[in-house]
PDB file of N, CA and C in Angstrom:
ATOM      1  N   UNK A   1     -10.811  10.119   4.254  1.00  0.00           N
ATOM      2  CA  UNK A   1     -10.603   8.688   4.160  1.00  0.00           C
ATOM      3  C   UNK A   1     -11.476   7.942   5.173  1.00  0.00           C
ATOM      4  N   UNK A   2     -11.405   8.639   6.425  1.00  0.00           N
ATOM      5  CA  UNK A   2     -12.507   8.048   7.640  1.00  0.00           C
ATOM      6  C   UNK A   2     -13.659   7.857   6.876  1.00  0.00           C
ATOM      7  N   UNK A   3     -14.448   8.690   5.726  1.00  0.00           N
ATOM      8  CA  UNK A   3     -15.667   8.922   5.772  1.00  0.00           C
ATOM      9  C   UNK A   3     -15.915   7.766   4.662  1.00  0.00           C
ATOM     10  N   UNK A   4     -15.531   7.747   3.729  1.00  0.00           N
ATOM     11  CA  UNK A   4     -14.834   6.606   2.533  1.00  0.00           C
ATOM     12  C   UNK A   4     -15.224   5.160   3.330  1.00  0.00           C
ATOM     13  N   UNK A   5     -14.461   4.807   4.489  1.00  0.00           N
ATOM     14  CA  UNK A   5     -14.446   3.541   4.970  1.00  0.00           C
ATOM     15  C   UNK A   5     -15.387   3.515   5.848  1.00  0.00           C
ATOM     16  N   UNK A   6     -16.338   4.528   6.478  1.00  0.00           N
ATOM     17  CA  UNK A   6     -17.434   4.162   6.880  1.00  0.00           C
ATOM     18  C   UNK A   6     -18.432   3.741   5.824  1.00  0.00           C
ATOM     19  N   UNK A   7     -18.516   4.937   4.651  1.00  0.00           N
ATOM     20  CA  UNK A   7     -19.702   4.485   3.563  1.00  0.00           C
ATOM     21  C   UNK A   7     -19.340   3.194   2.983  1.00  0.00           C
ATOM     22  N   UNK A   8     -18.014   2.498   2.918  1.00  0.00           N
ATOM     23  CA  UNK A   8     -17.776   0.971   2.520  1.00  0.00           C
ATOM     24  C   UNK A   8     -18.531   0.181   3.816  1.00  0.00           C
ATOM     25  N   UNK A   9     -18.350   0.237   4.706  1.00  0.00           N
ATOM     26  CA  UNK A   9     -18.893  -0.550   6.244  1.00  0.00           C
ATOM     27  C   UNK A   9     -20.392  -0.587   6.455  1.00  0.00           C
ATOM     28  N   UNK A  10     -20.881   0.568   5.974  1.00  0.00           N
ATOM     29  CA  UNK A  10     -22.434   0.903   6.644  1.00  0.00           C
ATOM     30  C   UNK A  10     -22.856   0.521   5.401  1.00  0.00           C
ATOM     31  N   UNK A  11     -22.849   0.856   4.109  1.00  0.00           N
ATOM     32  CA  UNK A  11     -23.434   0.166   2.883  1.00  0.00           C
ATOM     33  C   UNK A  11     -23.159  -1.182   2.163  1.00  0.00           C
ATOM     34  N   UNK A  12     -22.018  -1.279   2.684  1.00  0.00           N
ATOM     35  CA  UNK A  12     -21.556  -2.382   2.255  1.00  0.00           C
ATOM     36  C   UNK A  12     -21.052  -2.729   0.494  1.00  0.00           C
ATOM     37  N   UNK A  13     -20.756  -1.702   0.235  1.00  0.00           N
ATOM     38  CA  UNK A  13     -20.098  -1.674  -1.329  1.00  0.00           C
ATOM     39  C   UNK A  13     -18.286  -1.335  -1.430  1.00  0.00           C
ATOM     40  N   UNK A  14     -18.399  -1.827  -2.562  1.00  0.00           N
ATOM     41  CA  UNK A  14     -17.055  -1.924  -2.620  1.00  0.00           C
ATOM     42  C   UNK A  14     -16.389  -0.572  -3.081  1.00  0.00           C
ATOM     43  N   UNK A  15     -15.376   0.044  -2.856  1.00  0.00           N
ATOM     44  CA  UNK A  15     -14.974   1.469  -3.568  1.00  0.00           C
ATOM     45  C   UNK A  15     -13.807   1.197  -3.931  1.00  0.00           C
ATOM     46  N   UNK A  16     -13.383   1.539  -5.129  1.00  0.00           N
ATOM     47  CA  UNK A  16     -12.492   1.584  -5.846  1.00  0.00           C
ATOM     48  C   UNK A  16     -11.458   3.215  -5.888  1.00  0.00           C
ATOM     49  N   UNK A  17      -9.877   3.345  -5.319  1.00  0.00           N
ATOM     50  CA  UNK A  17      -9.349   4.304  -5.310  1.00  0.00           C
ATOM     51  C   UNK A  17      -8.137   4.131  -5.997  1.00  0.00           C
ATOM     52  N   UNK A  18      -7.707   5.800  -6.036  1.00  0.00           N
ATOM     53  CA  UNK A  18      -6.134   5.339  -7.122  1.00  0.00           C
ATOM     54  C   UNK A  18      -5.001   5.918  -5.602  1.00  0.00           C
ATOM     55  N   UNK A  19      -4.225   5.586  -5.026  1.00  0.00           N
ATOM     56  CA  UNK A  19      -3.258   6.206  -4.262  1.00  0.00           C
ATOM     57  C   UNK A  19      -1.943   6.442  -4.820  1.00  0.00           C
ATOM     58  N   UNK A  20      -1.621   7.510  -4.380  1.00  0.00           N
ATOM     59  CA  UNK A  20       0.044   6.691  -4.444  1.00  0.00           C
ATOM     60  C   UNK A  20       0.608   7.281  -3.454  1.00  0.00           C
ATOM     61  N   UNK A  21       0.188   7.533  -1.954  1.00  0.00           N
ATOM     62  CA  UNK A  21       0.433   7.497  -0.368  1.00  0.00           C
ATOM     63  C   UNK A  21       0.532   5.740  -0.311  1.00  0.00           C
ATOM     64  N   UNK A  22       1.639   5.323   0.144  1.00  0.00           N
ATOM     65  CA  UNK A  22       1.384   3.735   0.335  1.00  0.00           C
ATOM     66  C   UNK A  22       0.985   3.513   1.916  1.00  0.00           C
ATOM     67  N   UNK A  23       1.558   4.471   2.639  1.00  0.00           N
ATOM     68  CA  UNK A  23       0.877   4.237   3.963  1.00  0.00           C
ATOM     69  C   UNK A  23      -0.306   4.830   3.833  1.00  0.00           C
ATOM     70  N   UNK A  24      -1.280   5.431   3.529  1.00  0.00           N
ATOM     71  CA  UNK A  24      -2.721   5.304   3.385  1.00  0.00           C
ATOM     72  C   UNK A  24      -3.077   4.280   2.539  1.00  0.00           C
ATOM     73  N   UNK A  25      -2.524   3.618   1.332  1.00  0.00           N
ATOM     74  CA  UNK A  25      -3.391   2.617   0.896  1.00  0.00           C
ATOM     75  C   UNK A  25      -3.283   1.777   1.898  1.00  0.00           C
ATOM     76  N   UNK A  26      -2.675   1.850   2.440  1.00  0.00           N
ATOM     77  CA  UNK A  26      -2.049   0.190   3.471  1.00  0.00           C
ATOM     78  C   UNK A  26      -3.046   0.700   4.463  1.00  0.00           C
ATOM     79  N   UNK A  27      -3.069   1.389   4.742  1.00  0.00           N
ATOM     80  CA  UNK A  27      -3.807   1.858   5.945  1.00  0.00           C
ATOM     81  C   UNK A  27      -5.752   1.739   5.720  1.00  0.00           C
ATOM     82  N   UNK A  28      -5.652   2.349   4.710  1.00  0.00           N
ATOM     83  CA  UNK A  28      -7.351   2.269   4.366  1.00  0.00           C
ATOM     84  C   UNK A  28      -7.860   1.115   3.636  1.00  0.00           C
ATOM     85  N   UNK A  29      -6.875   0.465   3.291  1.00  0.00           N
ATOM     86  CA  UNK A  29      -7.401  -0.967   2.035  1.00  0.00           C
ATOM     87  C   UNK A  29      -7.322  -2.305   2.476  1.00  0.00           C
ATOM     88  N   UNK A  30      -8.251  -2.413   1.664  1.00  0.00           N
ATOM     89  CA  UNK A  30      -8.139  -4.473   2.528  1.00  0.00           C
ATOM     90  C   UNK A  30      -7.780  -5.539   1.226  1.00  0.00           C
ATOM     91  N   UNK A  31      -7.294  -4.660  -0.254  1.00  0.00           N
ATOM     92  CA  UNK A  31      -6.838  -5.164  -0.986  1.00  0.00           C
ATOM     93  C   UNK A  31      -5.841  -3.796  -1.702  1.00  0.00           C
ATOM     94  N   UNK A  32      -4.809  -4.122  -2.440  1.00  0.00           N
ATOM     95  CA  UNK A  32      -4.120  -3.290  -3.206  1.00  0.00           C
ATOM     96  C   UNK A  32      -3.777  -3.939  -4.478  1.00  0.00           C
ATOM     97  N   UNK A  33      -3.781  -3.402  -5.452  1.00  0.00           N
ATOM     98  CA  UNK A  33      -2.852  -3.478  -6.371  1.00  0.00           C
ATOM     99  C   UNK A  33      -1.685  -2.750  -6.757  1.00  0.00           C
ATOM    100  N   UNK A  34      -0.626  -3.317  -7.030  1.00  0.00           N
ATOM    101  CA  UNK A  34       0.466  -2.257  -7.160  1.00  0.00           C
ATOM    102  C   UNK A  34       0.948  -2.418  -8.599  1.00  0.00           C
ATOM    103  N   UNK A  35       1.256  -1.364  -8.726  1.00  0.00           N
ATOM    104  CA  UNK A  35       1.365  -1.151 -10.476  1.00  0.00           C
ATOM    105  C   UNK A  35       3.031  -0.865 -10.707  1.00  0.00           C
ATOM    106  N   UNK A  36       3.195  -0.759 -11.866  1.00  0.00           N
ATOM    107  CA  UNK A  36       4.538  -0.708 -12.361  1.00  0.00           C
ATOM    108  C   UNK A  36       4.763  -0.854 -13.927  1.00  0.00           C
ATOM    109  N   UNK A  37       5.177   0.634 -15.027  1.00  0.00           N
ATOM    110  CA  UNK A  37       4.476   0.653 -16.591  1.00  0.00           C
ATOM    111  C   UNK A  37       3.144   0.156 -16.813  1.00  0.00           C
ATOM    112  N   UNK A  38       2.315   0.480 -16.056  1.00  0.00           N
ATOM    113  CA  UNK A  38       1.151  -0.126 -16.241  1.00  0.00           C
ATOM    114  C   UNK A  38       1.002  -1.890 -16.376  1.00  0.00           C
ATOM    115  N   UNK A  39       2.172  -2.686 -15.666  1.00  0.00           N
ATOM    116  CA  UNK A  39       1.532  -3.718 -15.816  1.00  0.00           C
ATOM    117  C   UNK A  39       1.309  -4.215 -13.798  1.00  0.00           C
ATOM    118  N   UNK A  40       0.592  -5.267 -13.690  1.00  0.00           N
ATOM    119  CA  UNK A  40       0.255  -5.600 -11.911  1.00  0.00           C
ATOM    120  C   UNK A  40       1.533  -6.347 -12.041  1.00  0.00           C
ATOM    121  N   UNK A  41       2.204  -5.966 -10.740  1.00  0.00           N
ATOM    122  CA  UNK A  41       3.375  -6.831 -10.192  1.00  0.00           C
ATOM    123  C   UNK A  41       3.094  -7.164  -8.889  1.00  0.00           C
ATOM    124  N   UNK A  42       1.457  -6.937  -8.031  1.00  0.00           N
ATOM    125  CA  UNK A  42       1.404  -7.484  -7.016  1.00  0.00           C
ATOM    126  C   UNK A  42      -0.128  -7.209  -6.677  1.00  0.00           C
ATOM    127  N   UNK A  43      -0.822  -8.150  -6.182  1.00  0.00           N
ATOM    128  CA  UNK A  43      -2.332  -7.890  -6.079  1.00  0.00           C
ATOM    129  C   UNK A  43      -2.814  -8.819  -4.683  1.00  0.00           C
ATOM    130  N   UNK A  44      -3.620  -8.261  -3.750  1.00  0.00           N
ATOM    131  CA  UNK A  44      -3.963  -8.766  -2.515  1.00  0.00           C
ATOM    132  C   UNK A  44      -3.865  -7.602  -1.267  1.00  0.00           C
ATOM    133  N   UNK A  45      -4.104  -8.857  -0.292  1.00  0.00           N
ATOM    134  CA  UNK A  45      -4.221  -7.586   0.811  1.00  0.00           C
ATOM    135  C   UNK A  45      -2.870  -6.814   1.665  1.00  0.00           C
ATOM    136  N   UNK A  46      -2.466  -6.089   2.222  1.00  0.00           N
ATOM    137  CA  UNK A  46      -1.400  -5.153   2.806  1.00  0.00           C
ATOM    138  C   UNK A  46      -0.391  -6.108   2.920  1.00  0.00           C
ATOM    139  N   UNK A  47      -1.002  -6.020   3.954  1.00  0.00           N
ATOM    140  CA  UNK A  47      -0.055  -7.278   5.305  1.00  0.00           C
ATOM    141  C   UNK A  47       0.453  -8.680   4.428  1.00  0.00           C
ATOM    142  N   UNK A  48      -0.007  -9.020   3.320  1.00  0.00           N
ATOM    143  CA  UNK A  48       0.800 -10.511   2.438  1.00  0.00           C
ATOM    144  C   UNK A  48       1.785  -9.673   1.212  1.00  0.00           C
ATOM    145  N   UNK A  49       1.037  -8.504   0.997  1.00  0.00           N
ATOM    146  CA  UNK A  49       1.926  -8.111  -0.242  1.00  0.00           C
ATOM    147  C   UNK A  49       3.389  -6.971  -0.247  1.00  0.00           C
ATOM    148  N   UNK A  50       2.776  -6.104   0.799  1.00  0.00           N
ATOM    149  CA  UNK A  50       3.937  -4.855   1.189  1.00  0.00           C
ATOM    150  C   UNK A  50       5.073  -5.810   1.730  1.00  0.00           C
ATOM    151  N   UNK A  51       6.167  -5.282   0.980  1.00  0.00           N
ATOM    152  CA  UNK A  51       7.533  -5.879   1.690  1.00  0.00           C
ATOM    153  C   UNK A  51       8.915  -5.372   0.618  1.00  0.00           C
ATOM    154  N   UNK A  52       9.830  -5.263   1.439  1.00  0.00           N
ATOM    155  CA  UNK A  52      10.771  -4.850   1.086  1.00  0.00           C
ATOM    156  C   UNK A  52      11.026  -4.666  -0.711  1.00  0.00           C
ATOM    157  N   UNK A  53      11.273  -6.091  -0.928  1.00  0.00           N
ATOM    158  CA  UNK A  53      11.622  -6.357  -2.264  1.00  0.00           C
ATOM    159  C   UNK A  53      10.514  -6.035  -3.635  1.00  0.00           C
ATOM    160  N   UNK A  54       9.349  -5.529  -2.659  1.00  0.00           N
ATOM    161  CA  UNK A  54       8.673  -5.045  -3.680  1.00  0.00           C
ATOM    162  C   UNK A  54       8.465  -3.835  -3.773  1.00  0.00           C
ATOM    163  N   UNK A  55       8.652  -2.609  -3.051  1.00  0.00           N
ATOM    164  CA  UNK A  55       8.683  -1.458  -2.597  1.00  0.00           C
ATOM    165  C   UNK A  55       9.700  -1.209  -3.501  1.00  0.00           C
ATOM    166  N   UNK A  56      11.437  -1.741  -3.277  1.00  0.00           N
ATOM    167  CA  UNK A  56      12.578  -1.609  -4.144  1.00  0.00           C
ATOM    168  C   UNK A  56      12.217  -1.559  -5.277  1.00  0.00           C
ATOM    169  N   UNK A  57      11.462  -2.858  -6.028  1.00  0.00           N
ATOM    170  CA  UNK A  57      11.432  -2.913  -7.423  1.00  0.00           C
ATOM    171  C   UNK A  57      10.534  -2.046  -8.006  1.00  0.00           C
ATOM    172  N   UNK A  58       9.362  -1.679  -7.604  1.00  0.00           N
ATOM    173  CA  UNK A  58       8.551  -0.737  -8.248  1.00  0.00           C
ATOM    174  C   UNK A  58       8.752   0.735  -8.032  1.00  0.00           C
ATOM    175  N   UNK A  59       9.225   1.198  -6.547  1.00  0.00           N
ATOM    176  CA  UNK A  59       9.366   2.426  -6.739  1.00  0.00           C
ATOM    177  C   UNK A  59      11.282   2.888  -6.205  1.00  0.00           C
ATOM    178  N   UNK A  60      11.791   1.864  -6.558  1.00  0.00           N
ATOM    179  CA  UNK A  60      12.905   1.981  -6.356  1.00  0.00           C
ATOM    180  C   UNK A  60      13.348   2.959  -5.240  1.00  0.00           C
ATOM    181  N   UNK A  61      12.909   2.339  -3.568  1.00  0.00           N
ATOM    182  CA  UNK A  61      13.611   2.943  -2.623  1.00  0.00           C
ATOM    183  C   UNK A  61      13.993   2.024  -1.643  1.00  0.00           C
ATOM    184  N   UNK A  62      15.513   2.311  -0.631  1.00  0.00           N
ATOM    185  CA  UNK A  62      15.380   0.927   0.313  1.00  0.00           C
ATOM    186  C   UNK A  62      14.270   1.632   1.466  1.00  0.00           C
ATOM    187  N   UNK A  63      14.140   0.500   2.220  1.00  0.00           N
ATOM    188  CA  UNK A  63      12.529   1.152   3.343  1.00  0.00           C
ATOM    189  C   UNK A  63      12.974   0.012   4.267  1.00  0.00           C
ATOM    190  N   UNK A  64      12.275   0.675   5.282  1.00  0.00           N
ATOM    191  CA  UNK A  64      11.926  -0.259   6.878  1.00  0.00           C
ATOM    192  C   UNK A  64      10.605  -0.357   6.665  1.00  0.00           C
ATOM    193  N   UNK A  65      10.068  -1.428   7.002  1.00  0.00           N
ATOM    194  CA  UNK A  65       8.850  -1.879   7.105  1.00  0.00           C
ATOM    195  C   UNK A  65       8.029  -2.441   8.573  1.00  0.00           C
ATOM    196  N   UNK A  66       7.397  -1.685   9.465  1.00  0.00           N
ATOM    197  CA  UNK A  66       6.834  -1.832  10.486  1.00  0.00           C
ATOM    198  C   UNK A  66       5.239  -2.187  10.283  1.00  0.00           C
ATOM    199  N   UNK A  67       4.668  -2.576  11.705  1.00  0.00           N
ATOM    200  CA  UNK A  67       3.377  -2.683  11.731  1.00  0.00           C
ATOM    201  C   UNK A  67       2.743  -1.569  12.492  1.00  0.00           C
ATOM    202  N   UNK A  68       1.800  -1.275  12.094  1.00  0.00           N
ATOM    203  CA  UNK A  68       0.847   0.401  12.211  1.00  0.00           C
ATOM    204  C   UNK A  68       0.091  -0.902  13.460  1.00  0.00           C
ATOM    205  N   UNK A  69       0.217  -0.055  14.657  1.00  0.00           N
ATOM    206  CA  UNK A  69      -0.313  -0.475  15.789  1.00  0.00           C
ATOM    207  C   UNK A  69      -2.098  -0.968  15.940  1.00  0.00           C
ATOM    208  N   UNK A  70      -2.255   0.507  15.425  1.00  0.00           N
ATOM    209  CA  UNK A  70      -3.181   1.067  15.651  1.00  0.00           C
ATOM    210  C   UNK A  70      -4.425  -0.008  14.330  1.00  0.00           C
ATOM    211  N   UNK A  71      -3.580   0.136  13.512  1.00  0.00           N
ATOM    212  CA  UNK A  71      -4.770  -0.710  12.182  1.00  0.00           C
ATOM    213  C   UNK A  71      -4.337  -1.800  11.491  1.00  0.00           C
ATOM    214  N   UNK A  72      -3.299  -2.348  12.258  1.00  0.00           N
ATOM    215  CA  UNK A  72      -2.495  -3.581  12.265  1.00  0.00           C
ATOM    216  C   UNK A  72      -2.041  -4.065  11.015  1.00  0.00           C
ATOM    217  N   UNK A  73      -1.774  -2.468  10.098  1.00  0.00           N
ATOM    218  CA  UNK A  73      -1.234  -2.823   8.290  1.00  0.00           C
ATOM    219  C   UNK A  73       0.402  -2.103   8.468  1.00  0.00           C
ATOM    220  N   UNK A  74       0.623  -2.495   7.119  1.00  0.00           N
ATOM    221  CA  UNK A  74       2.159  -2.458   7.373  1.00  0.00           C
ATOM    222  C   UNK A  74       2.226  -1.337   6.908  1.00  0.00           C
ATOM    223  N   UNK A  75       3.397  -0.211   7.849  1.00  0.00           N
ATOM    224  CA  UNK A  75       3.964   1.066   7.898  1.00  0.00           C
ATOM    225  C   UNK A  75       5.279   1.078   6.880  1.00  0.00           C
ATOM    226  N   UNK A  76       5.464   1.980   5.848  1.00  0.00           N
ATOM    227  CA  UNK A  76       6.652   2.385   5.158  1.00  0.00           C
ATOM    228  C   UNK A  76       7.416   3.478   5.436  1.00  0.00           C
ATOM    229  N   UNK A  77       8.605   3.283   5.873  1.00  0.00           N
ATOM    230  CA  UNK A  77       9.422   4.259   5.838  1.00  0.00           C
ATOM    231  C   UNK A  77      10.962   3.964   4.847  1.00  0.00           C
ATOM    232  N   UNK A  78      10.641   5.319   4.409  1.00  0.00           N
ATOM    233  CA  UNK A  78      11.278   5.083   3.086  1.00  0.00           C
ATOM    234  C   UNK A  78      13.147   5.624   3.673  1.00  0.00           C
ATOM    235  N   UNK A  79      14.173   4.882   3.232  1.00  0.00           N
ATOM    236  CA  UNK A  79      15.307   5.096   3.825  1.00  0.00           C
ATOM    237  C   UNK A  79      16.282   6.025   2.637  1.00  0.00           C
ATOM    238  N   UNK A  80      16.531   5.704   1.697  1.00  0.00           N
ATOM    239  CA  UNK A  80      16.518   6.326   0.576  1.00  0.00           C
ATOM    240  C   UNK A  80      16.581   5.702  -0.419  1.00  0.00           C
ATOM    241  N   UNK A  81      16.819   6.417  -2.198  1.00  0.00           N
ATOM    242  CA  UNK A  81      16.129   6.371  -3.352  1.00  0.00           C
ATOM    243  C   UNK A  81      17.451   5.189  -3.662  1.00  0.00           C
ATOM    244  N   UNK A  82      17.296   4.773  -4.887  1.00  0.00           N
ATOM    245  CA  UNK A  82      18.172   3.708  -5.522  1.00  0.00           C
ATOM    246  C   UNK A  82      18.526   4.362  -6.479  1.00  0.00           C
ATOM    247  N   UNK A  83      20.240   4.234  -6.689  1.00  0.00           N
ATOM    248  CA  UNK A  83      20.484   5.099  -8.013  1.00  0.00           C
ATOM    249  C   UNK A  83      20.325   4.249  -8.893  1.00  0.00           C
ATOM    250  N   UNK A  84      19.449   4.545 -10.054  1.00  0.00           N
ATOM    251  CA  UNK A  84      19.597   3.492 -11.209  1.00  0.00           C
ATOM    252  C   UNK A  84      20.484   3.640 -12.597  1.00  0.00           C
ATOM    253  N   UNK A  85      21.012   3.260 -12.732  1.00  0.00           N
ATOM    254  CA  UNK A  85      22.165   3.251 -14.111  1.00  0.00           C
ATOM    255  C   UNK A  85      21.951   3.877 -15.342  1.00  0.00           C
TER     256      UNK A  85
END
């Protein structure tokens, strides 16, 4: 991933990835989209879009949500799953 975000920095192109680590997308991305049946239920950068109520609805878990010190994007920790009906 280090090497990824240097060749975005030093060339200056854009790279396109699929995750589904949300603390590495959050961590390596300066935009996300988050998906859900294939349709977008949230598009932009970490830090405006990661948050509780959207974490719940798409991957149905409750979570704490901190800030990653170090790369100043938002940290997930997942608390547990949601039973769904």
């Amino acid at each position: 991933m280090e090497l990824i975000r240097e060749i975005n920095e030093k060339f200056n192109i854009t790279i396109v990835m699929v995750l589904h680590e949300l603390n590495q997308a959050s961590k390596y991305s300066d935009r996300l989209v988050i998906m859900k049946c294939g349709e977008i239920v949230c598009d932009g950068c970490p830090n405006k879009i990661i948050n509780k109520e959207v974490i719940k609805d798409v991957y149905c878990i409750d979570c704490d949500i901190d800030n990653d010190p170090i790369f100043n994007k938002p940290r997930i920790h997942p608390i547990q799953t949601i039973k769904i009906a």
